[in-house]
Protein backbone atom coordinates (compact mmCIF):
# COMPACT_ATOMS: atom_id res chain seq x y z
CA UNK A 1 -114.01 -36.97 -12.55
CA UNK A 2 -111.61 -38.38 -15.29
CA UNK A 3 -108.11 -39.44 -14.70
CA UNK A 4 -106.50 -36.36 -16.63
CA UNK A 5 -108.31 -34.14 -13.67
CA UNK A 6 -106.64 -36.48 -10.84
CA UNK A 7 -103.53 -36.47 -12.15
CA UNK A 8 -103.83 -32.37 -12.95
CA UNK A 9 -104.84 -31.94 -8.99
CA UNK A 10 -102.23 -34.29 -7.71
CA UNK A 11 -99.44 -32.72 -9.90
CA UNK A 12 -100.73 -29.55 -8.60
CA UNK A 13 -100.32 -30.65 -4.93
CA UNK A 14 -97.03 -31.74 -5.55
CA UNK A 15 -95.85 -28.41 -6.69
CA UNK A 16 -97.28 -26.78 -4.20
CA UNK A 17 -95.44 -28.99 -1.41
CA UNK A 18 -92.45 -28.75 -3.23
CA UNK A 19 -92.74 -25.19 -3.58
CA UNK A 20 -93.63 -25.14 0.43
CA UNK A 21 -90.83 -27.49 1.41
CA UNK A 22 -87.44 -25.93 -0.93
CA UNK A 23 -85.80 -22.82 0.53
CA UNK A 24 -86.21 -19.46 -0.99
CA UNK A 25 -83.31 -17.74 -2.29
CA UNK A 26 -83.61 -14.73 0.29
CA UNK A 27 -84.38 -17.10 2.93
CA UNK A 28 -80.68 -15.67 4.54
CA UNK A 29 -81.46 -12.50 4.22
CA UNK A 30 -84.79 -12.90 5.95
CA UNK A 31 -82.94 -14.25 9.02
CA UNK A 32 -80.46 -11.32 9.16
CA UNK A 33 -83.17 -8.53 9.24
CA UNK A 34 -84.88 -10.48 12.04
CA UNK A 35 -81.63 -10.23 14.18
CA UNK A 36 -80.91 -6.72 12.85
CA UNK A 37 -84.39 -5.55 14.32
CA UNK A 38 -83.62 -7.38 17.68
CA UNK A 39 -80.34 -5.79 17.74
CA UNK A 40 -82.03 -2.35 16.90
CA UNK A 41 -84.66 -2.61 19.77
CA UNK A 42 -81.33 -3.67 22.39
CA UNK A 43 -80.00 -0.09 21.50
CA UNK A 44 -83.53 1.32 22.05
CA UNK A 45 -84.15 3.37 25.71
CA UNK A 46 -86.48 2.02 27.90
CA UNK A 47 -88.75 4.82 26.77
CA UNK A 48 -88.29 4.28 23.01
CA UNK A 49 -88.96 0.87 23.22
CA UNK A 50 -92.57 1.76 25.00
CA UNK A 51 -93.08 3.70 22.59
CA UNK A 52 -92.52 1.72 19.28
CA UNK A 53 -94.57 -1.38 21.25
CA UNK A 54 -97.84 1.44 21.69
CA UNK A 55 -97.28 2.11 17.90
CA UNK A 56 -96.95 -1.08 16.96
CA UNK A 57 -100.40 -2.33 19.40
CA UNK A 58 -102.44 0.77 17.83
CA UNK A 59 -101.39 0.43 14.14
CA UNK A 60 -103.23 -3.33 14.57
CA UNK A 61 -99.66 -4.81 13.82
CA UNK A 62 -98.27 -7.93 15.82
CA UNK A 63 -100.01 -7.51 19.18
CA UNK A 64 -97.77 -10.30 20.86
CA UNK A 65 -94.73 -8.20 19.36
CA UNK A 66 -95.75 -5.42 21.49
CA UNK A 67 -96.28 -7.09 24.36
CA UNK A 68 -92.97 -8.34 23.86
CA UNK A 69 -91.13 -5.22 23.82
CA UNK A 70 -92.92 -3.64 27.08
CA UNK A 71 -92.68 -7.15 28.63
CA UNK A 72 -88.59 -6.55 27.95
CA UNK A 73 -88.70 -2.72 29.51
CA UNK A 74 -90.46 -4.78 32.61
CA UNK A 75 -87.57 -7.09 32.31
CA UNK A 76 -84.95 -4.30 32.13
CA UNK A 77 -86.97 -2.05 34.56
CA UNK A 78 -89.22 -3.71 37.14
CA UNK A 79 -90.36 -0.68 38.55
CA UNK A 80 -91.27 1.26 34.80
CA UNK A 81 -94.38 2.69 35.42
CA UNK A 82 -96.13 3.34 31.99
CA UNK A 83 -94.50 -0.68 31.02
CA UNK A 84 -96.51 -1.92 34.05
CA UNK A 85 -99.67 0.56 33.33
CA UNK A 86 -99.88 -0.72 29.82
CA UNK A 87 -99.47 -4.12 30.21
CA UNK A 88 -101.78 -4.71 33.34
CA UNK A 89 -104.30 -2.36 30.94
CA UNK A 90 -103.93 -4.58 27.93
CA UNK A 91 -104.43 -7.56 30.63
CA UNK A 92 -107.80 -6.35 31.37
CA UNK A 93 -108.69 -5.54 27.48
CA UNK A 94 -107.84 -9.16 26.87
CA UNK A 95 -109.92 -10.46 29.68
CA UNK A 96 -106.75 -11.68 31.90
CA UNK A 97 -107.59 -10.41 34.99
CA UNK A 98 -105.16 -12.78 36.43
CA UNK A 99 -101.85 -11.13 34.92
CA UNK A 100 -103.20 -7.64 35.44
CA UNK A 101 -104.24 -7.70 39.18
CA UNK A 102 -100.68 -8.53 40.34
CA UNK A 103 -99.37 -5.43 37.87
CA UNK A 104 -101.65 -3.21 39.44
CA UNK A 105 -100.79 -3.84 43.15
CA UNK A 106 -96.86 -3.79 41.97
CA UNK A 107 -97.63 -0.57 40.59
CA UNK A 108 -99.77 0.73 43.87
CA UNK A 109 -96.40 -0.31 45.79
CA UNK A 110 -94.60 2.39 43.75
CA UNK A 111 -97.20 4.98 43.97
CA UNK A 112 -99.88 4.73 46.56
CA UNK A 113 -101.90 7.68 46.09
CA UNK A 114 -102.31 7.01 41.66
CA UNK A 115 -105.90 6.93 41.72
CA UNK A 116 -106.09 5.88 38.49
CA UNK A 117 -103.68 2.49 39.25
CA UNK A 118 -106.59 2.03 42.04
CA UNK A 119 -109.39 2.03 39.72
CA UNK A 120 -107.73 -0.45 37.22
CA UNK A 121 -107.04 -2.71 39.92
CA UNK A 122 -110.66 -2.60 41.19
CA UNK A 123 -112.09 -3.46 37.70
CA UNK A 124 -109.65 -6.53 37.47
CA UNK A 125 -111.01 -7.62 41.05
CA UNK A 126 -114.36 -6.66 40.01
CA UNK A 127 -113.75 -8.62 36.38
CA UNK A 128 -112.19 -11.73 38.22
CA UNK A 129 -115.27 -12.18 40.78
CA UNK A 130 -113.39 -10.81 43.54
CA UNK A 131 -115.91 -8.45 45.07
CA UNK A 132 -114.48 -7.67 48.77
CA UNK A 133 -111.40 -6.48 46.91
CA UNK A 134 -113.14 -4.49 44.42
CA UNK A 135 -114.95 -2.87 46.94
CA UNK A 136 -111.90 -1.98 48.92
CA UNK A 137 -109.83 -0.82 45.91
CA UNK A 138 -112.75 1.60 44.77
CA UNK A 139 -112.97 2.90 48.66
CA UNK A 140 -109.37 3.59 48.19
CA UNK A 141 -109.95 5.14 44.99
CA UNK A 142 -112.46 7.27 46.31
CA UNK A 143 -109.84 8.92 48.95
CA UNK A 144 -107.39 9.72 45.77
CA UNK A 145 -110.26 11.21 43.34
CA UNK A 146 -111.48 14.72 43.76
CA UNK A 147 -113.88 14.58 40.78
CA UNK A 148 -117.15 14.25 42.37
CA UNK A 149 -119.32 12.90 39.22
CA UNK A 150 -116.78 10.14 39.34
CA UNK A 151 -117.22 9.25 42.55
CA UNK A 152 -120.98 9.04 42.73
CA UNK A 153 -120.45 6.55 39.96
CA UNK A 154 -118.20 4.49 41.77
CA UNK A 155 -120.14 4.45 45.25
CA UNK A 156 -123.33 2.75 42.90
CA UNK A 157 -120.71 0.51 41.52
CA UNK A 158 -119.65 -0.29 44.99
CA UNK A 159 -123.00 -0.61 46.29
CA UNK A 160 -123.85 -3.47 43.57
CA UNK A 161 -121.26 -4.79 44.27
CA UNK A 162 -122.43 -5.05 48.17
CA UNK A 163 -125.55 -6.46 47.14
CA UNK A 164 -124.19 -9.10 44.78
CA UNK A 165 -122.10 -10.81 47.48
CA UNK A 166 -125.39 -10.39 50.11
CA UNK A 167 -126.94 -12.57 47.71
């Protein structure tokens, strides 16, 4: 490699930094519409906001952004429902077990007889290596469910889940 080509590269560097490091002339106007969308989500209702974060999780946009915004509805709401449902659900997805077990029981506080808030809260025992509690949540589940295909499917799950902590 010949001088000519270091100096090309290490002009080319330098631009780039410079380029990197000096403000952009919109670099204002950036800023505002950042505010002006925080500002339009604080007018947003409760159910709006769930909304626009769902929209924004299934369109593969900004998944923390999402979170975010239902986290905020938790925030403004502590007993929401469908903010609680989604985020211990997205818990689970994303293999924290940890965050979504306590969502689960807060939302089996608000409405014992959800079946469905049961079974998610089995799977993140189940997921988290808590077998007794699986086990119990599924019994529980079982009391709630009427569907009878279901419930042969969760009695096997139950029963491995016996056998695994016999072992």
């Amino acid at each position: 490699m010949g001088w000519k080509q270091v100096i090309l590269i290490v002009s080319s560097l330098s631009a780039l930094v410079l380029l990197y490091i000096l403000p952009t002339p919109n670099a204002d106007y950036r800023n505002i519409q950042v505010e002006e969308k925080t500002e339009e989500n604080a007018n947003l209702t409760n159910g709006e906001k769930i909304q626009k974060a769902l929209k924004i999780l299934e369109e593969g946009g900004a998944p923390m952004k999402g979170i975010m915004m239902l986290k905020d509805v938790v925030a403004d709401d502590p007993e929401n429902q469908e903010a609680l449902f989604y985020l211990g659900d997205l818990s689970i997805k994303s293999g924290q077990f940890d965050k979504a077990i306590p969502r689960f029981v807060k939302l089996i506080e608000l409405n014992p007889e959800a079946a469905q808030y049961w079974f998610m809260l089995a799977q993140a025992y189940e997921k988290n290596k808590n077998n007794d509690k699986a086990v119990n949540a599924y019994q529980t589940f079982i009391n709630f469910n009427t569907d009878s295909i279901i419930i042969e499917d969760v009695r096997a799950r139950i029963k491995k889940l016996k056998k695994l902590d016999i072992n």
